[in-house]
C-alpha atoms as a PDB file:
ATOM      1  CA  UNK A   1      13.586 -75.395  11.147  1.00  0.00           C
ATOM      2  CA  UNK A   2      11.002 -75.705   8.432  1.00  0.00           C
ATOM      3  CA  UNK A   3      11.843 -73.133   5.134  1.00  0.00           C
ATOM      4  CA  UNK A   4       9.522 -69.684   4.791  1.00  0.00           C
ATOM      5  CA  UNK A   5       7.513 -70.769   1.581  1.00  0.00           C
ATOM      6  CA  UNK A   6       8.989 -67.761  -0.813  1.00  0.00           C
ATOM      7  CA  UNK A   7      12.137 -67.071   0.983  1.00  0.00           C
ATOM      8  CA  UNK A   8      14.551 -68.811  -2.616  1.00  0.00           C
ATOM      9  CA  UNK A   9      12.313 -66.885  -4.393  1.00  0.00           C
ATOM     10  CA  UNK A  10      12.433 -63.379  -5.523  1.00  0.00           C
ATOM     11  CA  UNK A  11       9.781 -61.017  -5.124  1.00  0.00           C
ATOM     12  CA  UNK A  12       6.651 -61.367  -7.768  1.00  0.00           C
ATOM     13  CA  UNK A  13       7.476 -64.943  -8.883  1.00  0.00           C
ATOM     14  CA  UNK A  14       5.196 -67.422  -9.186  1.00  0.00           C
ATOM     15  CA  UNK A  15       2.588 -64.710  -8.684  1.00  0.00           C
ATOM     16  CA  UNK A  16       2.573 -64.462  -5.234  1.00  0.00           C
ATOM     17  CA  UNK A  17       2.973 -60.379  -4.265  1.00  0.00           C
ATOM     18  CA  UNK A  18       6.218 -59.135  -2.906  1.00  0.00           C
ATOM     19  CA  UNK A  19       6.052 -58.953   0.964  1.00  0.00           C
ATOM     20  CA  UNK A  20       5.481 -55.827   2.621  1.00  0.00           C
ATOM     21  CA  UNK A  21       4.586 -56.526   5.836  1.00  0.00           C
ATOM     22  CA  UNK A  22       6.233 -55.344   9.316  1.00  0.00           C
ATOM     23  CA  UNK A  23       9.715 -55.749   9.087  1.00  0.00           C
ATOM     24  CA  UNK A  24      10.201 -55.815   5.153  1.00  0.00           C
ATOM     25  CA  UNK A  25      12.117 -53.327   3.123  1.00  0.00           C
ATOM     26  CA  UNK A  26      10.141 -50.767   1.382  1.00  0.00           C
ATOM     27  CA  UNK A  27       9.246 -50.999  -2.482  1.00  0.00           C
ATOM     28  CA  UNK A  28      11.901 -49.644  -4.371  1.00  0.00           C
ATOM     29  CA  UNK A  29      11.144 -46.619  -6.614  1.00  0.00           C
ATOM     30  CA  UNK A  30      11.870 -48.406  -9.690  1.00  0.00           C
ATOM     31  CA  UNK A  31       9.366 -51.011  -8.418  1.00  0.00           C
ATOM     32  CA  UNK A  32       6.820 -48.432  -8.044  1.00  0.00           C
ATOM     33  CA  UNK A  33       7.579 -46.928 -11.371  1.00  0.00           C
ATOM     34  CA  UNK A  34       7.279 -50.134 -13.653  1.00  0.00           C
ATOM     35  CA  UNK A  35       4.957 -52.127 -11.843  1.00  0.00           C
ATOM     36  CA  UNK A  36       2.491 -49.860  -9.900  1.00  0.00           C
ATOM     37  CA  UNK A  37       2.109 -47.342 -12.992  1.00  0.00           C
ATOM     38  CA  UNK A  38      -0.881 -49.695 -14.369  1.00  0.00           C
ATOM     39  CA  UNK A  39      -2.866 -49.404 -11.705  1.00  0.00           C
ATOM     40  CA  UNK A  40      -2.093 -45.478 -11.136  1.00  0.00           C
ATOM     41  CA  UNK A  41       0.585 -45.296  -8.632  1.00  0.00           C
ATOM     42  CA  UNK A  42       3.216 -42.328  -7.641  1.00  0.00           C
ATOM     43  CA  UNK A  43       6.676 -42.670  -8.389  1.00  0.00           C
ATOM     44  CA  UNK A  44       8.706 -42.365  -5.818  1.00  0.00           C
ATOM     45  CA  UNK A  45      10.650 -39.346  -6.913  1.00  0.00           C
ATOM     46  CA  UNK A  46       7.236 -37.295  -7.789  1.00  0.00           C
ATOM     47  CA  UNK A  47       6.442 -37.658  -4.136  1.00  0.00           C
ATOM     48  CA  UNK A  48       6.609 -34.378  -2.335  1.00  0.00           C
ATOM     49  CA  UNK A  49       9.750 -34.565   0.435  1.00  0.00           C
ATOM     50  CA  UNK A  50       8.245 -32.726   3.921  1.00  0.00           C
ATOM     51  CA  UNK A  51      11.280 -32.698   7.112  1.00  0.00           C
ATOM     52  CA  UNK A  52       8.887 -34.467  10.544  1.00  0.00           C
ATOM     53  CA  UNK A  53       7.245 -31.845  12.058  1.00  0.00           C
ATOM     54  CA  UNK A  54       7.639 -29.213   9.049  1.00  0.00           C
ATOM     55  CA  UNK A  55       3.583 -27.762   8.332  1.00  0.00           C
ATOM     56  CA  UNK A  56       2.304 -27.125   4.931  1.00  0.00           C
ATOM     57  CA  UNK A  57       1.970 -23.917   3.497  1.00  0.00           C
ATOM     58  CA  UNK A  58      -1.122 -22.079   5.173  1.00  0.00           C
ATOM     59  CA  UNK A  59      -4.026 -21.516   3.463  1.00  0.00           C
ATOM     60  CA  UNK A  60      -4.914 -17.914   2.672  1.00  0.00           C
ATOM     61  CA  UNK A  61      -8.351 -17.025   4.532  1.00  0.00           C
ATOM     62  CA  UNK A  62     -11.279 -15.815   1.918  1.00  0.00           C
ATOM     63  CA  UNK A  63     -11.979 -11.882   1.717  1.00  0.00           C
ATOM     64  CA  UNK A  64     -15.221 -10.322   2.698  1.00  0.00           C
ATOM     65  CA  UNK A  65     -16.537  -7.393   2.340  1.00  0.00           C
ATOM     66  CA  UNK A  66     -15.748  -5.236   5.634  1.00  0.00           C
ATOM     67  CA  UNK A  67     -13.432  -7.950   7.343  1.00  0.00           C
ATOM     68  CA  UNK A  68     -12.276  -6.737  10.697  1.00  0.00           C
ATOM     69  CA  UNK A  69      -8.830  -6.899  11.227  1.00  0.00           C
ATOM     70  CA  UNK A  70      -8.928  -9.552  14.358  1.00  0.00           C
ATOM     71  CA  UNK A  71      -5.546 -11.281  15.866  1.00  0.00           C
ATOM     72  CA  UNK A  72      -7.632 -14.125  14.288  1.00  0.00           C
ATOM     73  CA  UNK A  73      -6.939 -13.072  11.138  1.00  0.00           C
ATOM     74  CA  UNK A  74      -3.501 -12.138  11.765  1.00  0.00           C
ATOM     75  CA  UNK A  75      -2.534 -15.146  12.633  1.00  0.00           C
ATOM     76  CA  UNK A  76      -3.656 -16.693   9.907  1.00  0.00           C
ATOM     77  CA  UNK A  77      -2.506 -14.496   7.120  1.00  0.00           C
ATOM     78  CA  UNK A  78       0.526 -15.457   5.290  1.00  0.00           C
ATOM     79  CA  UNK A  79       4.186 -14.742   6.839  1.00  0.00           C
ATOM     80  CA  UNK A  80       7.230 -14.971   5.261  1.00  0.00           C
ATOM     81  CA  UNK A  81      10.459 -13.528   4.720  1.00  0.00           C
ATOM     82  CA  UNK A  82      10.580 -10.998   1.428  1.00  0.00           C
ATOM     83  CA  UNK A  83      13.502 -10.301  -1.261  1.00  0.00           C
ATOM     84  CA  UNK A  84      15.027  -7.710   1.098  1.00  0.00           C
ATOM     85  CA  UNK A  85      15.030 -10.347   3.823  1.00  0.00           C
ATOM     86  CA  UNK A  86      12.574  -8.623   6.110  1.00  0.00           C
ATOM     87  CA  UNK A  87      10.009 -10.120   7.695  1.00  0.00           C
ATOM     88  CA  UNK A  88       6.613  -9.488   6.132  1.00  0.00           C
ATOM     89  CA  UNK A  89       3.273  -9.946   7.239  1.00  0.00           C
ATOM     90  CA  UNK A  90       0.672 -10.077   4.104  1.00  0.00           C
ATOM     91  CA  UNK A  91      -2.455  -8.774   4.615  1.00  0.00           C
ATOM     92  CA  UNK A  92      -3.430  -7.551   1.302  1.00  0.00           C
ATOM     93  CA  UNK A  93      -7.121  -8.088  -0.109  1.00  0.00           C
ATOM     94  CA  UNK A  94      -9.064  -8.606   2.911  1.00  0.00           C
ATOM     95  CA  UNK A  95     -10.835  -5.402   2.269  1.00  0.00           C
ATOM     96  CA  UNK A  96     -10.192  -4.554   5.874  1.00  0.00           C
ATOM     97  CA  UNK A  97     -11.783  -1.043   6.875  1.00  0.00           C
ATOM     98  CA  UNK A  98      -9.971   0.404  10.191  1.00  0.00           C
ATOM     99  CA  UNK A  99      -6.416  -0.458  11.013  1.00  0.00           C
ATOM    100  CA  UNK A 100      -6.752  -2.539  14.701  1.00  0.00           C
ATOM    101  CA  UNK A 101      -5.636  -5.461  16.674  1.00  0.00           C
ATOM    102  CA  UNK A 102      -1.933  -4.685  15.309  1.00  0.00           C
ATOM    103  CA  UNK A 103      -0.580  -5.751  18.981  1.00  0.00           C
ATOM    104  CA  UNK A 104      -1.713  -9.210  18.012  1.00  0.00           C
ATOM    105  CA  UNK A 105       1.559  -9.220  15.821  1.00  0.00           C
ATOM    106  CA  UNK A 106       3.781  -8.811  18.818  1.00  0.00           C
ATOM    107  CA  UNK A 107       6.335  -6.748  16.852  1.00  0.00           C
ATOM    108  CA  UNK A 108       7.681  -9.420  14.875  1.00  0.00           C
ATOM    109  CA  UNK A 109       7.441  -8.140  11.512  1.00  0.00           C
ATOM    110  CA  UNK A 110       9.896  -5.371   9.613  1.00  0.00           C
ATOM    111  CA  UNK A 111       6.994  -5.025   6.932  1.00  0.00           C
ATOM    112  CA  UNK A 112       3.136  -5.024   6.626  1.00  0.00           C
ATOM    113  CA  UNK A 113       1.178  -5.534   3.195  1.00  0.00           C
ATOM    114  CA  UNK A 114      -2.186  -3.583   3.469  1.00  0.00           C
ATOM    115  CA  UNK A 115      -2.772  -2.951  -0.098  1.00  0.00           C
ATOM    116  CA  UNK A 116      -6.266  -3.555  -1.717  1.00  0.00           C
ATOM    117  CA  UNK A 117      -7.852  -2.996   1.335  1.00  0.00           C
ATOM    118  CA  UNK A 118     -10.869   0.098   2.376  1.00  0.00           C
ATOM    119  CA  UNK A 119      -8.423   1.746   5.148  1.00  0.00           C
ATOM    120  CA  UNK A 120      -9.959   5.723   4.979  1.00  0.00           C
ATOM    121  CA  UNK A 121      -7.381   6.835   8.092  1.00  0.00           C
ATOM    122  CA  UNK A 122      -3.749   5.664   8.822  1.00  0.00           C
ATOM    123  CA  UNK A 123      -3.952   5.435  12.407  1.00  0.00           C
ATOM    124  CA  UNK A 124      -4.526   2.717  14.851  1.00  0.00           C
ATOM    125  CA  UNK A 125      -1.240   1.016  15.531  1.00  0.00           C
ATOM    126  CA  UNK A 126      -0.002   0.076  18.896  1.00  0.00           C
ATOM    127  CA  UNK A 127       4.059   0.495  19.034  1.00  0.00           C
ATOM    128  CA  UNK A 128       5.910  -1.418  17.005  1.00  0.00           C
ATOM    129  CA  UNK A 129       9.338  -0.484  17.308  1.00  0.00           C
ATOM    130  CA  UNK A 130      10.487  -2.889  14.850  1.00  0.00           C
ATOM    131  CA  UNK A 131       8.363  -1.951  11.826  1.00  0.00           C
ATOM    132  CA  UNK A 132       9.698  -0.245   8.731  1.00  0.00           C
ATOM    133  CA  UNK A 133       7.648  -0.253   5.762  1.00  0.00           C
ATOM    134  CA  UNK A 134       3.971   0.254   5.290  1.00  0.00           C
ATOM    135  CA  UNK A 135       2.266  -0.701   2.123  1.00  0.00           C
ATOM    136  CA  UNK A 136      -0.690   1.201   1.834  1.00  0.00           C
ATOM    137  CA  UNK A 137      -1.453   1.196  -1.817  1.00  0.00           C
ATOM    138  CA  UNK A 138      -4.963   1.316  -3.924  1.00  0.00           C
ATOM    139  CA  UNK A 139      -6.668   1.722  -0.422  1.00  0.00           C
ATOM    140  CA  UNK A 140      -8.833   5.018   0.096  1.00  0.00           C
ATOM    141  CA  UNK A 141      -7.108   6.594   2.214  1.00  0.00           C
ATOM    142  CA  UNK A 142      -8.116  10.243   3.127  1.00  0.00           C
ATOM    143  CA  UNK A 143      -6.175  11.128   6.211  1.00  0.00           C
ATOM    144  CA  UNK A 144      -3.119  10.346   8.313  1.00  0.00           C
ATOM    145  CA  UNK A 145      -3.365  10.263  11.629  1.00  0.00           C
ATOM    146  CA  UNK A 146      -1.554  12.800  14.519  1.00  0.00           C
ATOM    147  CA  UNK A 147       1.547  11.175  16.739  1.00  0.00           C
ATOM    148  CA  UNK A 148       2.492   8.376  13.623  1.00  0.00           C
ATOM    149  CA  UNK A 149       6.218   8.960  14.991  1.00  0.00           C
ATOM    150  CA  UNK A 150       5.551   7.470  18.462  1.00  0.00           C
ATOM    151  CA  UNK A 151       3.675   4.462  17.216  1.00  0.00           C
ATOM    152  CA  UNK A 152       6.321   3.780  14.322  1.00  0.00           C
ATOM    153  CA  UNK A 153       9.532   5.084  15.003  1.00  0.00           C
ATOM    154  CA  UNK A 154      11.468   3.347  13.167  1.00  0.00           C
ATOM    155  CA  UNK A 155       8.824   3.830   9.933  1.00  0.00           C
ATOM    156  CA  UNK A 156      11.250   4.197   6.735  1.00  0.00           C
ATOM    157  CA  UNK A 157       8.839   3.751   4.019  1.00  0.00           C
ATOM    158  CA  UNK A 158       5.422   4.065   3.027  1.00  0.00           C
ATOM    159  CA  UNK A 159       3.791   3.659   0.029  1.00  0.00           C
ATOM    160  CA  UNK A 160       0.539   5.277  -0.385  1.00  0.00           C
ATOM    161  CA  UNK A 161       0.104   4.995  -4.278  1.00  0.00           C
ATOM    162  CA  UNK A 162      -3.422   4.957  -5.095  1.00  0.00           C
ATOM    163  CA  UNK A 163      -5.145   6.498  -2.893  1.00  0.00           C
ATOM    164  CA  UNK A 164      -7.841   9.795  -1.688  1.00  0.00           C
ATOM    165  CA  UNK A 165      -5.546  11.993  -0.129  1.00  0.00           C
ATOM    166  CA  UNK A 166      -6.861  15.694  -1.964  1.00  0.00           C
ATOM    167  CA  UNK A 167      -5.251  18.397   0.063  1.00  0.00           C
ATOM    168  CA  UNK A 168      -1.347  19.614   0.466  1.00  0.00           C
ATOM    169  CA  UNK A 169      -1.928  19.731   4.411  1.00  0.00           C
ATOM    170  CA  UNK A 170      -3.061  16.494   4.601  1.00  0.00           C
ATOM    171  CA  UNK A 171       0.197  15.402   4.739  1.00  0.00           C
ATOM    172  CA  UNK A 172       1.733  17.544   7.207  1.00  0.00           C
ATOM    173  CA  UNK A 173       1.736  14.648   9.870  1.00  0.00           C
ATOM    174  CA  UNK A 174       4.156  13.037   8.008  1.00  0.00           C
ATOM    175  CA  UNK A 175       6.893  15.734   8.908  1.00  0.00           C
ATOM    176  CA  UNK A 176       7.510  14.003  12.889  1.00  0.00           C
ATOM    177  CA  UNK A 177       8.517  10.968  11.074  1.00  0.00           C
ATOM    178  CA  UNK A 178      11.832  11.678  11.285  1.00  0.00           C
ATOM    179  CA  UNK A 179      12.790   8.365   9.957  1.00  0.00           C
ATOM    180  CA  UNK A 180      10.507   8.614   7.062  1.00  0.00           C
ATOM    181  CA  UNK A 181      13.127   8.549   3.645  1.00  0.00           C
ATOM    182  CA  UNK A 182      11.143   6.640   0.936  1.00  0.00           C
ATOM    183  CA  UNK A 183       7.595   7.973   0.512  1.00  0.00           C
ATOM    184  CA  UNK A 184       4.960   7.632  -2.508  1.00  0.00           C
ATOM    185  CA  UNK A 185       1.706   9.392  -3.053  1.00  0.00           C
ATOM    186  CA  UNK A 186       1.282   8.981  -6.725  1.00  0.00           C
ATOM    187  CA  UNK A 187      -2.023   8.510  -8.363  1.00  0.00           C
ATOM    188  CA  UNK A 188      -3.828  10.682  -5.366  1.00  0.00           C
ATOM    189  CA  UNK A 189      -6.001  13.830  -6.100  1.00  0.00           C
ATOM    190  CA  UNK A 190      -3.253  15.904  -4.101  1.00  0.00           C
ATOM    191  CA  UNK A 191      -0.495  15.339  -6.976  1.00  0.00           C
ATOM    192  CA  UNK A 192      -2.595  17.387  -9.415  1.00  0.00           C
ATOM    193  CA  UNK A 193      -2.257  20.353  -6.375  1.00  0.00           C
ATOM    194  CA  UNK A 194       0.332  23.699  -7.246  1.00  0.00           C
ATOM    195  CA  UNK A 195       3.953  23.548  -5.587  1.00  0.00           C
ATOM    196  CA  UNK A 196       2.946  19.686  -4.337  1.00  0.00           C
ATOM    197  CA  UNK A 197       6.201  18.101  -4.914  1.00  0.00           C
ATOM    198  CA  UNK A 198       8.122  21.264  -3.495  1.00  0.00           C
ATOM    199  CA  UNK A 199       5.577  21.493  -0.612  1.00  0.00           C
ATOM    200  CA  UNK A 200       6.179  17.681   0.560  1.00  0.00           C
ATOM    201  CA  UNK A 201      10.141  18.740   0.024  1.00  0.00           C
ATOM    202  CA  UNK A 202      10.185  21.870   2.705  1.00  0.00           C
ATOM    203  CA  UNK A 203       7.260  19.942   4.750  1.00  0.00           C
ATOM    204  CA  UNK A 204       9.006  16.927   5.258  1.00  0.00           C
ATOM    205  CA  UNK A 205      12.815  17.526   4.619  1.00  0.00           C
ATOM    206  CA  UNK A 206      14.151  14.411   5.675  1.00  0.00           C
ATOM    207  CA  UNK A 207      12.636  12.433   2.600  1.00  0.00           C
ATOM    208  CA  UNK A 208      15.637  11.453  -0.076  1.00  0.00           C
ATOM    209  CA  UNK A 209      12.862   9.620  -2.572  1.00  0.00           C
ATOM    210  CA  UNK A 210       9.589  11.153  -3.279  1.00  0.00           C
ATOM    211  CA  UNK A 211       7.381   9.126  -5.420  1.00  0.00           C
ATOM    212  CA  UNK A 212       9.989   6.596  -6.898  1.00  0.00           C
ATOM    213  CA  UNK A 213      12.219   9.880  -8.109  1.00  0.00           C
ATOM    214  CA  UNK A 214      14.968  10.952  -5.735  1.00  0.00           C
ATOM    215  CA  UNK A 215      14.554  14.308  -4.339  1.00  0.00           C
ATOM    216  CA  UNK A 216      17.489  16.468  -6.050  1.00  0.00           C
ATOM    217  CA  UNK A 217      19.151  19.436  -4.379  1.00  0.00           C
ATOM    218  CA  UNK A 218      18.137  21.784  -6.690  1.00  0.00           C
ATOM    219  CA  UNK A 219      14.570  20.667  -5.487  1.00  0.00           C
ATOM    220  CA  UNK A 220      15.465  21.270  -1.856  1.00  0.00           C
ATOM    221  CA  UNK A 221      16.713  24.590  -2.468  1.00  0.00           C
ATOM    222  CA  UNK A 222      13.692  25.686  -5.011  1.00  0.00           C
ATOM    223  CA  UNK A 223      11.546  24.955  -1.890  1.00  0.00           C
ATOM    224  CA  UNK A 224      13.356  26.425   0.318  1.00  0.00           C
ATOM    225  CA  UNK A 225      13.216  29.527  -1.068  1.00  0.00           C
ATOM    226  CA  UNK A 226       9.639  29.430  -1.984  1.00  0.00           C
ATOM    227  CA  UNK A 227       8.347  28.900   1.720  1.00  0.00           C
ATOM    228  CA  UNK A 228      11.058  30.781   3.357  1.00  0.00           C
ATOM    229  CA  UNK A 229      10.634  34.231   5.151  1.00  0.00           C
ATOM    230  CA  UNK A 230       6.890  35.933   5.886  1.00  0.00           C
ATOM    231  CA  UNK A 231       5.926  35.679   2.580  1.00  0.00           C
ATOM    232  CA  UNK A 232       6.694  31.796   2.088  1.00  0.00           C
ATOM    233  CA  UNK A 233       5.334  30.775   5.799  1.00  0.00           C
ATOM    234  CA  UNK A 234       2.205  32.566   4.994  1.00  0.00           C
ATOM    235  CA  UNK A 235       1.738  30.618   1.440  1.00  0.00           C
ATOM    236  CA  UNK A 236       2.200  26.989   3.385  1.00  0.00           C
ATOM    237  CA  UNK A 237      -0.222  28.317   6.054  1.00  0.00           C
ATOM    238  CA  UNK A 238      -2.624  29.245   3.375  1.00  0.00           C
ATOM    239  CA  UNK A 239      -2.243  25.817   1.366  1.00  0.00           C
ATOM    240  CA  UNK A 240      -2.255  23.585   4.832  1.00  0.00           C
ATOM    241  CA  UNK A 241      -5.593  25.561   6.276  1.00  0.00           C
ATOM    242  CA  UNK A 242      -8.290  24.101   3.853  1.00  0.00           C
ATOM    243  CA  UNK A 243      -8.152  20.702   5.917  1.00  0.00           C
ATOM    244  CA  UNK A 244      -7.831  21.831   9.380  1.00  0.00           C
ATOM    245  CA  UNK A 245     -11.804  21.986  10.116  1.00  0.00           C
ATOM    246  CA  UNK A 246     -11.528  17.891  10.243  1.00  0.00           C
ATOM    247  CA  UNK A 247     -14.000  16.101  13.139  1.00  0.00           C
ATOM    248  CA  UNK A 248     -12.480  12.976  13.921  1.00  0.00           C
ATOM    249  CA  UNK A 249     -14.845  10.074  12.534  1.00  0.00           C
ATOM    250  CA  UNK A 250     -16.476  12.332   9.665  1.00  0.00           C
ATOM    251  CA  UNK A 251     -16.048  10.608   6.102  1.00  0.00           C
ATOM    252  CA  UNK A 252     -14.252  11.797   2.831  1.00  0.00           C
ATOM    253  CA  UNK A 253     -14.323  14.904   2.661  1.00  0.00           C
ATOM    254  CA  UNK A 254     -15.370  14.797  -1.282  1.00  0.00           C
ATOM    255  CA  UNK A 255     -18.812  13.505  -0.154  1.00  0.00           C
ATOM    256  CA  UNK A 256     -20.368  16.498   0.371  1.00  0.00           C
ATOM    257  CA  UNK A 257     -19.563  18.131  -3.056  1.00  0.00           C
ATOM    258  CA  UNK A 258     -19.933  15.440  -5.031  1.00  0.00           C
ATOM    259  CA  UNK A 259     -23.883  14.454  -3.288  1.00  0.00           C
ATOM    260  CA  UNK A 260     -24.737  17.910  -5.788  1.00  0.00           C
ATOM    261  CA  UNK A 261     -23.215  20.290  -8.107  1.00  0.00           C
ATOM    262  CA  UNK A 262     -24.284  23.743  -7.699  1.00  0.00           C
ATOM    263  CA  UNK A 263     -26.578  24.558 -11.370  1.00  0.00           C
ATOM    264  CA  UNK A 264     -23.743  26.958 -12.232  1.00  0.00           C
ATOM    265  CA  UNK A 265     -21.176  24.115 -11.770  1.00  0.00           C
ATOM    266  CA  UNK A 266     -23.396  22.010 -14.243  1.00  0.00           C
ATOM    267  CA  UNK A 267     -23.522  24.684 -16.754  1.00  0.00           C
ATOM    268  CA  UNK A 268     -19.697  24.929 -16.427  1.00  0.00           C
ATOM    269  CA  UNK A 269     -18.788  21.579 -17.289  1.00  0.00           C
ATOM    270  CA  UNK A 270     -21.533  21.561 -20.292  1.00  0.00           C
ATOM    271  CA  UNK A 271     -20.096  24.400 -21.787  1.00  0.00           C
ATOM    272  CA  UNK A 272     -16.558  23.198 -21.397  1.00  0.00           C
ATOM    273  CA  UNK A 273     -17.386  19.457 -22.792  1.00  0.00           C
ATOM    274  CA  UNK A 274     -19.215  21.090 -25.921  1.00  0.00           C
ATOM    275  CA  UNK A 275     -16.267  23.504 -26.771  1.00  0.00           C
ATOM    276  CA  UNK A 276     -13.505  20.424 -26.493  1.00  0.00           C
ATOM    277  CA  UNK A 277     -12.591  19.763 -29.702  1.00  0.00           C
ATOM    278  CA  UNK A 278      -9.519  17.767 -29.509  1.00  0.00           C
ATOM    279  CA  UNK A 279      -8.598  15.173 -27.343  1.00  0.00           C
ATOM    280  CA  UNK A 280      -5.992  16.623 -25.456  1.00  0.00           C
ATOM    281  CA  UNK A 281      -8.644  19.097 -24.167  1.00  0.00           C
ATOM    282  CA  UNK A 282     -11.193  16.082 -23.504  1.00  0.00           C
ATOM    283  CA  UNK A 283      -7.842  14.426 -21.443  1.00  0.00           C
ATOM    284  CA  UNK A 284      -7.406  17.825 -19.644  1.00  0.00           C
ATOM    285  CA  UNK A 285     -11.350  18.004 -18.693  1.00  0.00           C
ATOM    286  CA  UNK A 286     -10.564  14.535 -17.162  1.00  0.00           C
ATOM    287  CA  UNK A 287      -8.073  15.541 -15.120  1.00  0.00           C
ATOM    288  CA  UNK A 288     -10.061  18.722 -14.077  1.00  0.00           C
ATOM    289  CA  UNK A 289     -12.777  17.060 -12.921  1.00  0.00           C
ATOM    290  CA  UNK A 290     -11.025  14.190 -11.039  1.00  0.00           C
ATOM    291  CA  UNK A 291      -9.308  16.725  -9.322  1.00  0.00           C
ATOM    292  CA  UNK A 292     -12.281  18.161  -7.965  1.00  0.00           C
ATOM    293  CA  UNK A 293     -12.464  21.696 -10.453  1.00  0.00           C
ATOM    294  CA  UNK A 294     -14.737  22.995 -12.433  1.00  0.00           C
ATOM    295  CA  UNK A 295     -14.194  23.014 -15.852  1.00  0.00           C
ATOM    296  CA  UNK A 296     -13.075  27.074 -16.957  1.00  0.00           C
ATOM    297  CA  UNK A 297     -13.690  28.061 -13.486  1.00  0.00           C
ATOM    298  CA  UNK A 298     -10.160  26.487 -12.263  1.00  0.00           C
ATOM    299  CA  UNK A 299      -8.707  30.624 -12.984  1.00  0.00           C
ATOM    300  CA  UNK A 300     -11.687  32.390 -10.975  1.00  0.00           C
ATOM    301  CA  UNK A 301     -12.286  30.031  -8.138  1.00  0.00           C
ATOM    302  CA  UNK A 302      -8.702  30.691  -7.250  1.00  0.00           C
ATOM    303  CA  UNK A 303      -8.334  34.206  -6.013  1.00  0.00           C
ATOM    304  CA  UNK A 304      -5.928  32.360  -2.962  1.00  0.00           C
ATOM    305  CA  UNK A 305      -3.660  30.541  -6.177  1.00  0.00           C
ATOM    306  CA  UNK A 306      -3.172  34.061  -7.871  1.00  0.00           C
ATOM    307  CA  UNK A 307      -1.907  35.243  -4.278  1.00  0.00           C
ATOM    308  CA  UNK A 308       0.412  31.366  -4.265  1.00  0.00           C
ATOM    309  CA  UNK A 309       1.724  32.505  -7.695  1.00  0.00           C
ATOM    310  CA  UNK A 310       2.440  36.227  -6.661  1.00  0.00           C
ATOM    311  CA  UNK A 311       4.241  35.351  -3.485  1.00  0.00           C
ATOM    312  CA  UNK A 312       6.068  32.936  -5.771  1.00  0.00           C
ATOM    313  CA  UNK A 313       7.424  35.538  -8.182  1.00  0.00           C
ATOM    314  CA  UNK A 314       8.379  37.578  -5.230  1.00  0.00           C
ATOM    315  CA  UNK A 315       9.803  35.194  -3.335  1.00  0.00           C
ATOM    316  CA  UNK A 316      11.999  33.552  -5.650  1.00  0.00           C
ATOM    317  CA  UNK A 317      14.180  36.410  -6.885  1.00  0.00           C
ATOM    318  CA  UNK A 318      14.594  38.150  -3.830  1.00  0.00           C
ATOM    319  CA  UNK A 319      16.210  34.632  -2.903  1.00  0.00           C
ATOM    320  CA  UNK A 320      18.751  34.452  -5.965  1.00  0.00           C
END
């Protein structure tokens, strides 16, 4: 049997190359370390490990403006499990307009992300028993849809931070959620509204944390004696009726107003902007005006929030 030429001979010497054909062992690390770093190898141990069979993290489709929400697209955004070990789907930043196409998910997920998106209605979902929180934030969301409670009826949370909701009764669909217990509406035009906090606490009892601050008892029973008897229905009826005009598929219902100020409007906020003098008043104009008043017209614009504030000095001590 005639001798392999190389096989007394260690790998490298006499400067033949170390075999690596079929049927040879593999280069060792340190090999690939020491020898192969001249001419720009990978150590071994700065090789990424991946298990047979295991995929690579998905890459996160591109946002466009107005991207429909297809079963396309929801199979492609991200899907993972989150810190409270719920299953999440992510689809935050597509700047998605109309909530569709949900069934696509197949009621797999315990969690949706739809923040940073142009949702103007929370409506649209097929049942899905399993869900529990909505993220709805820095959307522009303007109304919530009837019947939410037979679509999601296992809905615990939903955060709507950030968003156009303006009126008090735009949030009475939220009271047939019985399941509803965590709920946020900070930084919307409604928060700046009289008796909001105590109105979403006798509207929709069953929630324990209203925008990140639990919901005390002596909350509960401050708004329960505000809307109780005649006096109390009639001032929710009164705060709930300036919404219920809505045609399904108009727009925000700011358009309008803000298209053109009436002259006397103009004159209003000119005279209130040249009289500020500090600014704490300028900081109080700003939060006027985002809130959809006029500027020293807030007091006679409101012949229906003197009545509120009557009903609520007669309500409340007849009550203690």
């Amino acid at each position: 049997m005639w001798p392999v030429p190389g096989c007394c001979r260690s790998p490298g010497e006499g400067g033949e190359p170390p075999l690596t054909g079929r049927g040879s062992p593999p280069p060792r690390s340190s090999q690939l370390g020491e020898e192969g770093a001249g001419r720009g190898a990978v150590p071994a141990a700065r090789l990424p490990r991946r298990s047979a069979g295991v995929p690579g993290p998905a890459r996160r489709p591109a946002a466009r403006p107005g991207a429909k929400l297809t079963a396309e697209l929801i199979e492609q955004a991200a899907q993972y499990t989150n810190a409270v070990r719920d299953r999440e789907l992510d689809l935050r930043g597509y700047k998605i307009p109309v909530i569709e196409n949900l069934g696509a998910t197949l009621d797999q997920f315990d969690a949706i992300d739809f923040s940073d998106n142009e949702i103007r209605k929370l409506d649209g979902f097929p049942l899905l028993r399993r869900l529990k929180t909505l993220l709805m934030n820095n959307n522009r969301i303007c109304r919530i849809g009837e019947n939410l409670e037979q679509a999601l009826p296992s809905l615990t949370e939903l955060i709507l931070t950030n968003n156009n909701i303006a009126e008090l009764g735009e949030l009475d669909p939220l009271s047939t959620i019985k399941s509803l217990t965590y709920l946020s509406i900070l930084r919307n035009p409604v928060t700046n509204k009289k008796h909001y906090r105590l109105y979403v606490i006798h509207k929709v009892p069953q929630v324990r944390v209203l925008d990140f601050q639990k919901v005390k008892l002596k909350e509960r029973q401050e708004a329960e004696k505000m809307f109780k008897g005649k006096r109390g229905a009639q001032l929710a009826k009164d705060i709930a009726r300036r919404t219920k005009t809505f045609n399904p598929g108009a727009g925000l219902p700011t358009d309008k107003k803000k298209a053109g100020p009436s002259p006397g409007d103009v004159e209003a906020i000119k005279t209130a902007i040249a009289n500020a003098t500090t600014l704490a008043e300028v900081e109080r104009l700003k939060g006027l005006l985002q809130a959809g008043q006029i500027p020293g017209r807030e007091r006679k614009s409101g012949p229906s929030e003197d009545a509120e504030e009557e009903m609520e000095e007669d309500t409340v001590p007849n009550g203690s």
